[in-house]
Protein backbone atom coordinates (compact mmCIF):
# COMPACT_ATOMS: atom_id res chain seq x y z
CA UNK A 1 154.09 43.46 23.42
CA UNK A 2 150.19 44.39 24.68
CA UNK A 3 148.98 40.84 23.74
CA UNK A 4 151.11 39.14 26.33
CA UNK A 5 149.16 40.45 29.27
CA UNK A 6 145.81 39.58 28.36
CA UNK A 7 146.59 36.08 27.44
CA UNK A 8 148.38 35.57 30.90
CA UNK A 9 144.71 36.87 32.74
CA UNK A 10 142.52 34.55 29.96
CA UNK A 11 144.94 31.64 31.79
CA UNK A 12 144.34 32.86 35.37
CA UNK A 13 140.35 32.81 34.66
CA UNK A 14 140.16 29.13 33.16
CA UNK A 15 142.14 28.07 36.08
CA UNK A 16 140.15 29.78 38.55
CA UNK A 17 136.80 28.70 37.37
CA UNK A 18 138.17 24.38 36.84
CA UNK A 19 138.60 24.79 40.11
CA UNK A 20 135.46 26.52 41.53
CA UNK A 21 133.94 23.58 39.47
CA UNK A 22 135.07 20.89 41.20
CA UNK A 23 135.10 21.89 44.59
CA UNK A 24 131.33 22.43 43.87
CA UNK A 25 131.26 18.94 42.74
CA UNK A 26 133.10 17.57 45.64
CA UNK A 27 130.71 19.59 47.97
CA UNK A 28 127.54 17.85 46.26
CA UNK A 29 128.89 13.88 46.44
CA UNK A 30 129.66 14.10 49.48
CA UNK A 31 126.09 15.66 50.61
CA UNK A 32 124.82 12.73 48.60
CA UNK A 33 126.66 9.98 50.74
CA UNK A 34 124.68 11.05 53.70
CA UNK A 35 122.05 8.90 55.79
CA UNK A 36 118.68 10.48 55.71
CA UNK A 37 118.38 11.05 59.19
CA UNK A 38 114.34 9.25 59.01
CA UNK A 39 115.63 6.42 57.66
CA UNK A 40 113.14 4.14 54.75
CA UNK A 41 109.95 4.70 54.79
CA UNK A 42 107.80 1.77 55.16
CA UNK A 43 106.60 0.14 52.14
CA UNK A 44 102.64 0.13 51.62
CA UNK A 45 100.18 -2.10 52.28
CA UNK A 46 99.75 -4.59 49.15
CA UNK A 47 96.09 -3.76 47.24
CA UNK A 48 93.12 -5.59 48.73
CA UNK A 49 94.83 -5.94 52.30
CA UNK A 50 91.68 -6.41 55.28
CA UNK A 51 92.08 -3.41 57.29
CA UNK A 52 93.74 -4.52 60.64
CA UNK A 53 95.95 -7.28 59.26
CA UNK A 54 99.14 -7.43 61.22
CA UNK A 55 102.08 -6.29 59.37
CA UNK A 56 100.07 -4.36 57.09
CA UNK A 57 99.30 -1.20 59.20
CA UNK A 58 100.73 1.95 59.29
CA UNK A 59 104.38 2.01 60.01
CA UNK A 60 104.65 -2.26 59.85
CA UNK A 61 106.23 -4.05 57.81
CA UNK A 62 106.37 -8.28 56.91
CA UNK A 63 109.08 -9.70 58.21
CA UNK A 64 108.82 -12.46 55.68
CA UNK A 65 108.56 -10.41 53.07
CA UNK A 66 111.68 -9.21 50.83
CA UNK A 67 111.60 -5.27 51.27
CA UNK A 68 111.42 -3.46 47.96
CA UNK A 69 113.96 -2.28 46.06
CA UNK A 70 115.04 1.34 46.59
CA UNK A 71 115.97 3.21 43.30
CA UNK A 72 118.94 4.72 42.69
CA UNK A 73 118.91 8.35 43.30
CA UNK A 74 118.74 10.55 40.58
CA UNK A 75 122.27 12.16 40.79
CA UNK A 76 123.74 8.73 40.22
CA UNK A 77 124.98 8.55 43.96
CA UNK A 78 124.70 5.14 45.75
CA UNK A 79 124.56 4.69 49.68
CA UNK A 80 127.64 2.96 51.16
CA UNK A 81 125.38 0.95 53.51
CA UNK A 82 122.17 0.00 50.99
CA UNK A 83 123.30 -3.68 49.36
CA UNK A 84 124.20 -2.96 45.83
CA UNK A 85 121.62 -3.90 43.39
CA UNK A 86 121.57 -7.50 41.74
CA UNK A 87 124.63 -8.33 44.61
CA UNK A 88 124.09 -11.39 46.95
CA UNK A 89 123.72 -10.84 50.42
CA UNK A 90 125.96 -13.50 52.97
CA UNK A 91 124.23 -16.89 53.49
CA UNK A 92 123.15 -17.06 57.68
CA UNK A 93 124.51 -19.94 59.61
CA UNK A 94 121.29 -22.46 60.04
CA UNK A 95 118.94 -22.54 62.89
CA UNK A 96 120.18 -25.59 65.17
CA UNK A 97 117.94 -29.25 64.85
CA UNK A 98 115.85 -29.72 67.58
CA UNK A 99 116.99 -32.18 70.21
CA UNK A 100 120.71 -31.62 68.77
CA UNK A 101 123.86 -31.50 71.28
CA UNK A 102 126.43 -30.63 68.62
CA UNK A 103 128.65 -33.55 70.25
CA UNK A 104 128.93 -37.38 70.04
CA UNK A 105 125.56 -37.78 70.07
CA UNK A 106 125.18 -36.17 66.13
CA UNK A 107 128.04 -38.04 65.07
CA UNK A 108 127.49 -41.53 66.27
CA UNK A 109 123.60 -41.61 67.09
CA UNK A 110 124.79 -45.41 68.36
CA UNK A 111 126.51 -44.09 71.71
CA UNK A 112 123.84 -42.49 73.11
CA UNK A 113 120.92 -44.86 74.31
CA UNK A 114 117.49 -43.11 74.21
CA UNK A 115 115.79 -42.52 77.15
CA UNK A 116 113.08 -45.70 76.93
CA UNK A 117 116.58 -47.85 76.02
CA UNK A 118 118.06 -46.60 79.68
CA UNK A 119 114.63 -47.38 81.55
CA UNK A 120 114.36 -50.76 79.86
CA UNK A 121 118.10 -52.06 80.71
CA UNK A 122 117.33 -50.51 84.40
CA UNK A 123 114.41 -53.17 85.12
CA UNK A 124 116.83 -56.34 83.93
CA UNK A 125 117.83 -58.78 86.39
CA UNK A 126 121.77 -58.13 86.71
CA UNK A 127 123.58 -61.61 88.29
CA UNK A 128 127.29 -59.93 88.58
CA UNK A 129 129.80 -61.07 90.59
CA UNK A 130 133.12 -58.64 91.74
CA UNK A 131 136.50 -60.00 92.31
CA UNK A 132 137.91 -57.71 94.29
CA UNK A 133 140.95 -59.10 94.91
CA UNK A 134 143.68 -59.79 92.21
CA UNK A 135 143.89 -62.86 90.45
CA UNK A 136 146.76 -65.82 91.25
CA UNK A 137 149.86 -65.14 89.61
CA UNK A 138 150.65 -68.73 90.08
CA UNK A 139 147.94 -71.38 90.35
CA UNK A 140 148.60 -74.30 92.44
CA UNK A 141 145.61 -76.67 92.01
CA UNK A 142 146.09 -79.69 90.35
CA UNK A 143 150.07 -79.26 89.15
CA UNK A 144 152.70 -81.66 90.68
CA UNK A 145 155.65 -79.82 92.16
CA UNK A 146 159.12 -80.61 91.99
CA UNK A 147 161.46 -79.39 94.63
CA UNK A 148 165.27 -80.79 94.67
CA UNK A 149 167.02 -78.95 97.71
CA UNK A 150 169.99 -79.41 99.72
CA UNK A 151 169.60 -79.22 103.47
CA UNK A 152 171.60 -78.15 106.65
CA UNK A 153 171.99 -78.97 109.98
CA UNK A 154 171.27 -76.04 112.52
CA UNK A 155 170.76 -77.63 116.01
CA UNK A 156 173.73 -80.01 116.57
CA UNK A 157 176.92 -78.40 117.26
CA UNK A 158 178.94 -81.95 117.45
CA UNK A 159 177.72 -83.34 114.23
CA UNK A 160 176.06 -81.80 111.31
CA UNK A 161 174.04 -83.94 108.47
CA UNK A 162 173.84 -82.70 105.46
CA UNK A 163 172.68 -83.59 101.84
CA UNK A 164 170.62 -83.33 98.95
CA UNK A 165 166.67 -83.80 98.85
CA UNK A 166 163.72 -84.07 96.60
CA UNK A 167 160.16 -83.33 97.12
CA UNK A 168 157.61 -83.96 94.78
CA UNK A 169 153.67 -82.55 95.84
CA UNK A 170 150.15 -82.77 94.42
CA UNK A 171 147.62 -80.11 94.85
CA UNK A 172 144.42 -81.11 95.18
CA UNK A 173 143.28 -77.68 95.95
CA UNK A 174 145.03 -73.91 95.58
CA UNK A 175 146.15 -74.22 99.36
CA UNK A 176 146.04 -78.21 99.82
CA UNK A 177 148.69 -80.78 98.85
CA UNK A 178 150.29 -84.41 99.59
CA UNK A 179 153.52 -85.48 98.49
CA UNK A 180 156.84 -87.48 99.24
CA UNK A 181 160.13 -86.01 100.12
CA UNK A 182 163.33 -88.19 100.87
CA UNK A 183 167.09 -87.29 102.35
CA UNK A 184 170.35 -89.18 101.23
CA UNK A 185 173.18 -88.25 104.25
CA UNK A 186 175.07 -91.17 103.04
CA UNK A 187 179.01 -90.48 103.67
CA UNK A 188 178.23 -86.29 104.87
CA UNK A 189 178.16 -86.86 108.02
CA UNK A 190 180.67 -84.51 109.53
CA UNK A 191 182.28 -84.28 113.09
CA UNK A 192 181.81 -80.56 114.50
CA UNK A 193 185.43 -78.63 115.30
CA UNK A 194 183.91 -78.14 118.59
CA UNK A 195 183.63 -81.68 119.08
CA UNK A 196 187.39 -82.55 117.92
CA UNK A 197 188.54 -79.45 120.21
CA UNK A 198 186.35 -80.75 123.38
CA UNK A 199 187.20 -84.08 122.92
CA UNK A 200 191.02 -83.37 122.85
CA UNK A 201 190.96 -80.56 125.86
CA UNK A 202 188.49 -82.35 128.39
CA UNK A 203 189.24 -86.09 127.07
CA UNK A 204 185.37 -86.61 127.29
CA UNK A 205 183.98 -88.17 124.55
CA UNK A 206 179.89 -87.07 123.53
CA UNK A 207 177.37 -89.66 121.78
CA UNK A 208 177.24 -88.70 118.30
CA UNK A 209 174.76 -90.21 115.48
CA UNK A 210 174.76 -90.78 111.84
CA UNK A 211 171.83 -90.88 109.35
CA UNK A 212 171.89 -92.94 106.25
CA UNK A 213 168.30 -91.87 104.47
CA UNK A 214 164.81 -90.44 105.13
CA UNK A 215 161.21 -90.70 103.75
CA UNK A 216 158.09 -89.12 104.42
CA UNK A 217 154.71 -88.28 103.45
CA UNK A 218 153.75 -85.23 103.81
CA UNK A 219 150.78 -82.75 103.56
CA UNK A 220 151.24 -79.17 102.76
CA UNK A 221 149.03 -76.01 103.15
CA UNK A 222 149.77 -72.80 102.04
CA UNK A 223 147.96 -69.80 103.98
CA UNK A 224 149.37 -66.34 102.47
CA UNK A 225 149.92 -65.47 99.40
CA UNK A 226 151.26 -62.13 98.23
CA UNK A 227 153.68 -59.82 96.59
CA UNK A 228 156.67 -57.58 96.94
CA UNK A 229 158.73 -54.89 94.68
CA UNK A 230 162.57 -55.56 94.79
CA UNK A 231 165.23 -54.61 92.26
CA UNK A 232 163.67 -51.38 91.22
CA UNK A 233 160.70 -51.98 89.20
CA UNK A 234 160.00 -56.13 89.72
CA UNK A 235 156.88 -57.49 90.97
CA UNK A 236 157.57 -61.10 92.89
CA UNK A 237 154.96 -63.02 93.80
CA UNK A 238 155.46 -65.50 97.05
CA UNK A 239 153.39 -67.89 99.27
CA UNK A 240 154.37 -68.76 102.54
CA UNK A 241 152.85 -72.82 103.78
CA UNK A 242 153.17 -75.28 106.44
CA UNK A 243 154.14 -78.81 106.08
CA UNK A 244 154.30 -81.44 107.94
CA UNK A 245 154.15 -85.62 107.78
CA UNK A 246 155.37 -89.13 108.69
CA UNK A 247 157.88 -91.47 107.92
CA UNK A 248 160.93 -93.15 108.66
CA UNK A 249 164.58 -92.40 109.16
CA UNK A 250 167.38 -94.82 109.16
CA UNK A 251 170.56 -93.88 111.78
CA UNK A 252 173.67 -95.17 113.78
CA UNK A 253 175.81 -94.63 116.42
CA UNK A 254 179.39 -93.70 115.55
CA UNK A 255 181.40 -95.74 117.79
CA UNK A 256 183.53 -93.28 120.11
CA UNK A 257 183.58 -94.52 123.44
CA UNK A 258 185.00 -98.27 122.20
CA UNK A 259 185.67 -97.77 118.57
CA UNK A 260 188.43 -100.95 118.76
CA UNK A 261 185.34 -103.26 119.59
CA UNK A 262 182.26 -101.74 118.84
CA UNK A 263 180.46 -101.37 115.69
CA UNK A 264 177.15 -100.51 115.11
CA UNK A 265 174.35 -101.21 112.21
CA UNK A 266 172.13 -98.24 110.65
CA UNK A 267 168.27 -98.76 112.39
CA UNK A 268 165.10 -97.65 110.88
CA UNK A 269 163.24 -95.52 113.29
CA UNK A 270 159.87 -93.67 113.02
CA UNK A 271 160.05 -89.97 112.50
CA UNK A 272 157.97 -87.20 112.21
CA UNK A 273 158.29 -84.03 110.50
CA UNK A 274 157.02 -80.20 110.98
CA UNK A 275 157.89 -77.52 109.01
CA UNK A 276 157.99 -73.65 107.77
CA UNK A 277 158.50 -72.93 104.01
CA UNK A 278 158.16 -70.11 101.74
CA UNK A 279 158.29 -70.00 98.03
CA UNK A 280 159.19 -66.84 95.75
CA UNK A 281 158.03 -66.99 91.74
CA UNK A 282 160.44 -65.69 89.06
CA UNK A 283 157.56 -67.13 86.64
CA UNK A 284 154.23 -68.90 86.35
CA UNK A 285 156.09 -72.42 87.02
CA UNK A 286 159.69 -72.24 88.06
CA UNK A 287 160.26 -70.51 92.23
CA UNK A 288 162.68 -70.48 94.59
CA UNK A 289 162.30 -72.25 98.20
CA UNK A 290 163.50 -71.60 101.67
CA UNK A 291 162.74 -74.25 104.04
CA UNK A 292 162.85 -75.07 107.80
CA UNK A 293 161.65 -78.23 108.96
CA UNK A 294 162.70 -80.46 112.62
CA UNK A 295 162.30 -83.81 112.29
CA UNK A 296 161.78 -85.61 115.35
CA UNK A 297 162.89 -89.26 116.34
CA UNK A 298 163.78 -91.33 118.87
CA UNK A 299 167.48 -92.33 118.72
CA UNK A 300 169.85 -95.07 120.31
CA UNK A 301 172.57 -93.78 121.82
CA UNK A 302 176.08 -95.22 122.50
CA UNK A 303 176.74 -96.25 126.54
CA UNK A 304 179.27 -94.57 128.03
CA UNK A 305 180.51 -97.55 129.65
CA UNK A 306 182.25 -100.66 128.64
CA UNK A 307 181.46 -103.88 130.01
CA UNK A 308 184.43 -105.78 131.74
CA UNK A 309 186.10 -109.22 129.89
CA UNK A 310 184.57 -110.56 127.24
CA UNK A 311 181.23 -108.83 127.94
CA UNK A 312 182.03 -105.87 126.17
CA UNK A 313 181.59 -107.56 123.07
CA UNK A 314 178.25 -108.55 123.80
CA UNK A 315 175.97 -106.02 121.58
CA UNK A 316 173.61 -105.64 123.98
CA UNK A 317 176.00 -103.80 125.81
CA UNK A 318 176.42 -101.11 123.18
CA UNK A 319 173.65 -99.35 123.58
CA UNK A 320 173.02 -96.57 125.98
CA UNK A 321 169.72 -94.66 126.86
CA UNK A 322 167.20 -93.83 124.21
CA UNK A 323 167.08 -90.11 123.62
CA UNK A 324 164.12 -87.82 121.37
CA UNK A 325 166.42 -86.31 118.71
CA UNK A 326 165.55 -83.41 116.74
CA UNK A 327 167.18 -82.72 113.78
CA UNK A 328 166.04 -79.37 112.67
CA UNK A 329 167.25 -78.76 109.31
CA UNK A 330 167.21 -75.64 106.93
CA UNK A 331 166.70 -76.77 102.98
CA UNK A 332 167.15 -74.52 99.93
CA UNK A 333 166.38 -75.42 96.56
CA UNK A 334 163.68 -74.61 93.85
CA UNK A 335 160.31 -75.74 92.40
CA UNK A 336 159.17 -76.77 89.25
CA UNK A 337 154.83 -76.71 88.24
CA UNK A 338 153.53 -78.86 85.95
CA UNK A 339 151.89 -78.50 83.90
CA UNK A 340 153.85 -75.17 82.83
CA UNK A 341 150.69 -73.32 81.85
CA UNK A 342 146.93 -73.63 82.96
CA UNK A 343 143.48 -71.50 82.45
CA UNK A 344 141.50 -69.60 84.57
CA UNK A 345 137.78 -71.25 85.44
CA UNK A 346 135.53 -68.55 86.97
CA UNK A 347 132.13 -69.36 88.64
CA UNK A 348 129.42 -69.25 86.04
């Protein structure tokens, strides 16, 4: 019953001291861990170093010299911050090239002319011309043009005259051309509603004219040239010319004032033409045309009065006053270039 005690205070005692042990040891690696508050002392001079050599003094040390190893201390404790021994330290990035931008220039030497390169170009004789202004959508010089139309009378409110047409130009420059164009009224010509009405209210019957057919030759220039946006996002090019020209137009009376005994022969009579036109491009050959042109003749007119008895058969009764007729006449229709396609030729 006595043995129990002491064997309970031999337990107590072991206990006590394991643990006195290590907090003792715990104390002492942790001591060991510390920085030295001097830090390293500087390594000597090698043997045989001149007195006065720098790096080699008291207190200096070579930077391009590896510092020595430091050995271990002797309790076995290492220094957190001092590289291990044997491991490899982290490889610094390298110093940059001289002369290197770290851009283009490294990757493609090529793109970036040296200096003397720059200097040499700079004392060449440069012959460069600027076009400022756009190139022609639609180049005119030397194509034929085809324009069918149909035209209308505007200025005659007794009669009108219309029918079909055909132009065909050459351009001898951009803005220059000469060409034909010809009229068929053959079998339009109309009588007015006016006329019928005033005829019928005032029993007073006007001169009126028909045209068979009409030539000219004409010249055309074309003085503007430009563009417009319509239908959202489409670009149309247009020009905008003057033509004008001489020829020949063959007419006739109509017979109203003594239809039962006159009858009257188509004439041809000189005629000139002036007109306003402009042209809008769906493509590089094919536009559409808008037209006003007055062409200007001198006409024979029917006389108003009948000779008595068997004079007024005599033709040279027939005929009234001569009268300058203009005939001003709006044409719509298209054109057609040829050749369809054509090249550029820029001043060397």
């Amino acid at each position: 019953m006595r043995e129990r005690p002491n064997l309970v205070r031999a337990t107590r005692w072991l206990l006590t001291g394991a643990l006195t042990a290590g907090l003792v040891l715990s104390a002492s690696n942790a001591m060991a861990q510390k920085k030295k508050p001097g830090g390293k002392k500087p390594a000597a001079p090698p043997a045989g170093a001149p007195a006065g050599t720098p790096g080699t003094g008291a207190g200096a040390v070579e930077l391009d010299q590896p510092a020595p190893a430091t050995p271990p201390p002797a309790d076995g404790s290492v220094e957190l911050d001092s590289p291990q021994p044997g491991a490899q330290t982290p490889a610094q990035p390298a110093a940059p090239t001289a002369g290197a931008t770290g851009g283009i220039c490294d990757i493609d030497p090529s793109a970036c002319p040296k200096p003397e390169d720059v200097r040499a170009a700079a004392k060449k004789d440069v012959k460069a011309e600027i076009y400022a202004v756009q190139q022609i959508y639609a180049l005119r010089a030397r194509r034929f043009e085809f324009n069918p139309y149909f035209g209308f009378t505007l200025n005659d409110q007794f009669v009108s005259h219309p029918g079909p047409g055909l132009a065909i130009n050459y351009y001898l420059t951009n803005v220059l051309a000469i060409g034909l164009n010809g009229n068929l009224y053959t079998g339009l010509n109309t009588d007015s509603r006016f006329n019928f009405e005033n005829r019928r209210a005032t029993h007073v019957a006007a001169p009126l004219n028909e045209y068979q057919f009409s030539a000219a030759l004409n010249f055309t220039y074309v003085p503007m040239y430009g563009k417009f946006a319509a239908f959202g996002d489409f670009i149309f090019h247009y020009d905008a010319y003057v033509v004008g020209g001489v020829g020949a137009i063959s007419t006739r009376p109509i017979p109203v004032i003594d239809p039962d005994n006159r009858k009257f022969d188509y004439e041809m009579k000189l005629a000139v033409n002036l007109g306003l036109g402009l042209r809008i491009f769906l493509n590089r050959w094919f536009a559409v045309t808008a037209e006003v042109r007055d062409y200007i003749f001198n006409e024979k007119l029917e006389n108003l009065t009948i000779a008595p008895g068997s004079a007024k058969t005599d033709k040279g009764t027939w005929f009234g006053d001569n009268q300058i007729t203009n005939n001003v006449q709006a044409q719509i229709g298209v054109s057609v270039f040829i050749p369809f396609s054509w090249d550029y030729r820029l001043p060397k």
